[in-house]
C-alpha atoms as a PDB file:
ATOM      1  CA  UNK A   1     -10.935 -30.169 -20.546  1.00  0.00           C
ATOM      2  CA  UNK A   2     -10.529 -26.538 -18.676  1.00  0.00           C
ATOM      3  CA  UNK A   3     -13.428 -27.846 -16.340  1.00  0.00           C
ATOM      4  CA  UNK A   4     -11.261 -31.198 -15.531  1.00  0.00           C
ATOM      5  CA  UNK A   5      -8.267 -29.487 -14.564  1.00  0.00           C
ATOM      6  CA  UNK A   6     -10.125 -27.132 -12.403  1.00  0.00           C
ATOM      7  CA  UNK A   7     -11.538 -30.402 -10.616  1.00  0.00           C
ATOM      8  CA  UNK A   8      -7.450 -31.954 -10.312  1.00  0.00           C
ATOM      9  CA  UNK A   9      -6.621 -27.932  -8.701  1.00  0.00           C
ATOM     10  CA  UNK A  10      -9.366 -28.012  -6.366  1.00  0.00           C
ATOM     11  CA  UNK A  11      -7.935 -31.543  -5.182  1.00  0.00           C
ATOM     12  CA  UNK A  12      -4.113 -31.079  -5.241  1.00  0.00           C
ATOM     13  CA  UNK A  13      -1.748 -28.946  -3.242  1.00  0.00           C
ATOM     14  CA  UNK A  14       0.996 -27.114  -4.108  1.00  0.00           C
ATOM     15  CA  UNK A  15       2.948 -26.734  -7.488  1.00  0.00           C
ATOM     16  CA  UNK A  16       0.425 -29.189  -8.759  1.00  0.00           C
ATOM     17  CA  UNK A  17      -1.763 -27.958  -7.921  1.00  0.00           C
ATOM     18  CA  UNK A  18      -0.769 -24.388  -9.428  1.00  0.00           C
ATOM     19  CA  UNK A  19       0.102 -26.001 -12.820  1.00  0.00           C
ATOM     20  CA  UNK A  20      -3.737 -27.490 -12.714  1.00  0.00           C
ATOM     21  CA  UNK A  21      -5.222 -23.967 -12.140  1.00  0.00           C
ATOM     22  CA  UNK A  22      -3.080 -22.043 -14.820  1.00  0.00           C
ATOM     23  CA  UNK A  23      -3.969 -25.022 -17.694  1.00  0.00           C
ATOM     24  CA  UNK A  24      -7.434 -24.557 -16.643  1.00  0.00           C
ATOM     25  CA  UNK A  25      -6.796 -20.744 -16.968  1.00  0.00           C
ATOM     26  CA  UNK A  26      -5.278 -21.066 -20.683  1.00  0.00           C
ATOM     27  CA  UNK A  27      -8.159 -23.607 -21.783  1.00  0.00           C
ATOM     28  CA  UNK A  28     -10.582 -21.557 -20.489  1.00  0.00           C
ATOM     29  CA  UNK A  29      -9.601 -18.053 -22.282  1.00  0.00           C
ATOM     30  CA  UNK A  30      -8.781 -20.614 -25.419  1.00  0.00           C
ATOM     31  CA  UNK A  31     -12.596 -20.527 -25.062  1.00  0.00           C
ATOM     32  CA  UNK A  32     -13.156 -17.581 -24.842  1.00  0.00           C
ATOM     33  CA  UNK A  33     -14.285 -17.273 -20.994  1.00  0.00           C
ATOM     34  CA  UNK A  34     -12.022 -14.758 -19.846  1.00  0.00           C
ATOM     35  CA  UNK A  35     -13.690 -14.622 -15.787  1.00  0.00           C
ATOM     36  CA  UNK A  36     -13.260 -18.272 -15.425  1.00  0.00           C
ATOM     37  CA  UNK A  37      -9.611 -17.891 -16.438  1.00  0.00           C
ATOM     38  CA  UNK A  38      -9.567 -15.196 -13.608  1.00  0.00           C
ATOM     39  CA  UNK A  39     -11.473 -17.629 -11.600  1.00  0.00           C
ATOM     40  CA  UNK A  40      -8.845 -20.710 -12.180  1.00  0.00           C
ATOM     41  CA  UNK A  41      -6.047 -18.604 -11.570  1.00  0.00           C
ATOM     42  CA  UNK A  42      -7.445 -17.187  -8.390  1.00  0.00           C
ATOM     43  CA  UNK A  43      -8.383 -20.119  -6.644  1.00  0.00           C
ATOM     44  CA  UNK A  44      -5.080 -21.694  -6.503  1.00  0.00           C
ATOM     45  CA  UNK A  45      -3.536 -18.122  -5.917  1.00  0.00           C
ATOM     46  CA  UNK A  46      -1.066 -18.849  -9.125  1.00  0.00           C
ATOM     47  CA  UNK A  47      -0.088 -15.283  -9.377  1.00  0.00           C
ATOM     48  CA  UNK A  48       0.786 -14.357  -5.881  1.00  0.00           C
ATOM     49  CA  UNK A  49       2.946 -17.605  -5.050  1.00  0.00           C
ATOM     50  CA  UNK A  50       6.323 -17.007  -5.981  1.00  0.00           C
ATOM     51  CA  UNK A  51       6.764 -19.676  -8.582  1.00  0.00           C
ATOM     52  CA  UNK A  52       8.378 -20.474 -11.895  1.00  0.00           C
ATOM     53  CA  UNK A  53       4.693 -20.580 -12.681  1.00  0.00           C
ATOM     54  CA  UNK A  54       3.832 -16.748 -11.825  1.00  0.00           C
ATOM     55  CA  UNK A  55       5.279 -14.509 -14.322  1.00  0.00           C
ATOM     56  CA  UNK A  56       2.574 -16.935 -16.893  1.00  0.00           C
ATOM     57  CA  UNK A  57       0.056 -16.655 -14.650  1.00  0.00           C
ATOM     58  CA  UNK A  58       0.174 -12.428 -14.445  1.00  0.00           C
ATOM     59  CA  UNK A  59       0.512 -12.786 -18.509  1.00  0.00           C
ATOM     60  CA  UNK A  60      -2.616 -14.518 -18.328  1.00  0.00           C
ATOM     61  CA  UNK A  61      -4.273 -13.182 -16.121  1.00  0.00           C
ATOM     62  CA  UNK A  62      -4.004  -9.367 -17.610  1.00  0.00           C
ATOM     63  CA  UNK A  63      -4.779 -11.035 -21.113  1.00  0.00           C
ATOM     64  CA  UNK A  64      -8.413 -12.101 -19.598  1.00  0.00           C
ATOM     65  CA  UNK A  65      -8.409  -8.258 -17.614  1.00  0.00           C
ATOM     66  CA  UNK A  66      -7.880  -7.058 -21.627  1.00  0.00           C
ATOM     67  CA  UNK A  67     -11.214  -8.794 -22.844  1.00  0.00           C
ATOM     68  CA  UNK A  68     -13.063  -7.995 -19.598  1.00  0.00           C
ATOM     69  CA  UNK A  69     -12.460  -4.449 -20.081  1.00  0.00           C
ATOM     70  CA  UNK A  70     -11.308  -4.012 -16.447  1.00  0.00           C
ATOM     71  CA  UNK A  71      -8.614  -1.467 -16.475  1.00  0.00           C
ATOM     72  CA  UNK A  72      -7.867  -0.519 -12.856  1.00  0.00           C
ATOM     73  CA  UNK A  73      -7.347  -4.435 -12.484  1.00  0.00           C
ATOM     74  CA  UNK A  74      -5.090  -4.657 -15.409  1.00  0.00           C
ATOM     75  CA  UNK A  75      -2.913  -1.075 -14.582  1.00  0.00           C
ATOM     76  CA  UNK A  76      -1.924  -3.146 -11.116  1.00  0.00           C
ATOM     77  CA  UNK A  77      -0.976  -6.477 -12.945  1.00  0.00           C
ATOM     78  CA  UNK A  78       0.943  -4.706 -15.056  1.00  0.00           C
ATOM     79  CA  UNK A  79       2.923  -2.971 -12.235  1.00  0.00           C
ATOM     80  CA  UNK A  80       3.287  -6.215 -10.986  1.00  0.00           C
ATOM     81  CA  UNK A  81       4.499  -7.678 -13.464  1.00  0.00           C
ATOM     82  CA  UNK A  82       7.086  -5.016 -14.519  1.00  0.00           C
ATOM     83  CA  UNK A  83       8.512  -4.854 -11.073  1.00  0.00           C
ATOM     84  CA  UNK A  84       8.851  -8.774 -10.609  1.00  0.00           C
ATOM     85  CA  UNK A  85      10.062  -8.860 -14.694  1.00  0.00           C
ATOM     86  CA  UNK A  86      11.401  -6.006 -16.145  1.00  0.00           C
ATOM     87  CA  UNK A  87      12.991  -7.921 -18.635  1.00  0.00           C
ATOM     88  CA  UNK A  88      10.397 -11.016 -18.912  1.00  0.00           C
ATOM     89  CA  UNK A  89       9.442 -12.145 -22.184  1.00  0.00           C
ATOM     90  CA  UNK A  90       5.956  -9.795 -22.110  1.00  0.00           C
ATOM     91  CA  UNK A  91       7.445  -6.886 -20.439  1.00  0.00           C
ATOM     92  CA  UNK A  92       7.174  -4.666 -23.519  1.00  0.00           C
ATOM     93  CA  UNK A  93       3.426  -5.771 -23.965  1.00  0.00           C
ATOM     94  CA  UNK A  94       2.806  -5.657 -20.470  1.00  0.00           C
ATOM     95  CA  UNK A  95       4.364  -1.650 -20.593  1.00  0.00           C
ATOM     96  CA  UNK A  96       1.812  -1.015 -23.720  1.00  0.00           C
ATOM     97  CA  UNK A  97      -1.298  -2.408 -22.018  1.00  0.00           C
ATOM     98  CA  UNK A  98      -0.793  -1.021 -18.861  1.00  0.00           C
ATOM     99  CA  UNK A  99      -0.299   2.340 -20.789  1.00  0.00           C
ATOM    100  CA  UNK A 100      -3.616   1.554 -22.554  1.00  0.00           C
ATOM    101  CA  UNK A 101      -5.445   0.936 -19.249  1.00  0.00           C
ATOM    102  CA  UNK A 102      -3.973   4.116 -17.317  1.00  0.00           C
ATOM    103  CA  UNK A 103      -5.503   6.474 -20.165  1.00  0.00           C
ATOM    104  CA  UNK A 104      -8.760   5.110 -19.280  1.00  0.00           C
ATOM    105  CA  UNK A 105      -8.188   4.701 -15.704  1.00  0.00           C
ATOM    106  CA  UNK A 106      -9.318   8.318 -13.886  1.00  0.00           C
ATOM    107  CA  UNK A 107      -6.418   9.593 -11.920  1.00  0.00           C
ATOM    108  CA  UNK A 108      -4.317   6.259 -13.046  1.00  0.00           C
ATOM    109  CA  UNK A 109      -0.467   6.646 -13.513  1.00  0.00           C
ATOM    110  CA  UNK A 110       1.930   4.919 -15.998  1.00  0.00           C
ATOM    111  CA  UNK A 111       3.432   1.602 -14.837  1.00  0.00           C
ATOM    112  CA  UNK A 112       6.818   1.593 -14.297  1.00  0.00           C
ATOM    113  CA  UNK A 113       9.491   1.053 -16.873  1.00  0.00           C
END
């Protein structure tokens, strides 16, 4: 199913075509294939676009960062997030992994608060 809605993003524009990418993003790391979450997500640029769909997508997207192990990646979602959503519905999680990846980020700093 992840695999069709990557095929609808690739051929829509748009919100549509945003909302294909980040189901194909949730199916995917469902499965267990955290880079082609990454992938879905940044192929229809969900995260960057200001949307009603972007504070899910940077959820997401630092959720596959977690089982990838990539921490420099994950410390700058996690900024992101917190500055766009201080108060969104993961901010607290967001603040704890972020913490988690600056300890093992050389020379990394705490996200904001």
């Amino acid at each position: 199913a992840a695999q069709a809605y990557d095929a609808a993003a690739d051929g829509l524009e748009g919100s549509a075509q945003r909302e294909a990418a980040l189901l194909a993003a949730q199916l995917h790391l469902r499965g267990g294939e955290a880079e082609r979450a990454l992938r879905s997500l940044e192929g229809a640029r969900v995260a960057e676009v200001a949307s009603p769909l972007r504070e899910r997508a940077l959820v997401l997207r630092a959720e596959a960062l977690v089982r990838l192990e990539r921490h420099d990646a994950l410390l700058e979602v996690a900024r992101t997030y917190l500055r766009l959503y201080p108060t969104g519905h993961r901010a607290a999680w967001m603040g704890r992994v972020g913490d988690g990846a600056r300890a093992l980020t050389p020379g990394g700093s705490a996200p904001p608060r």
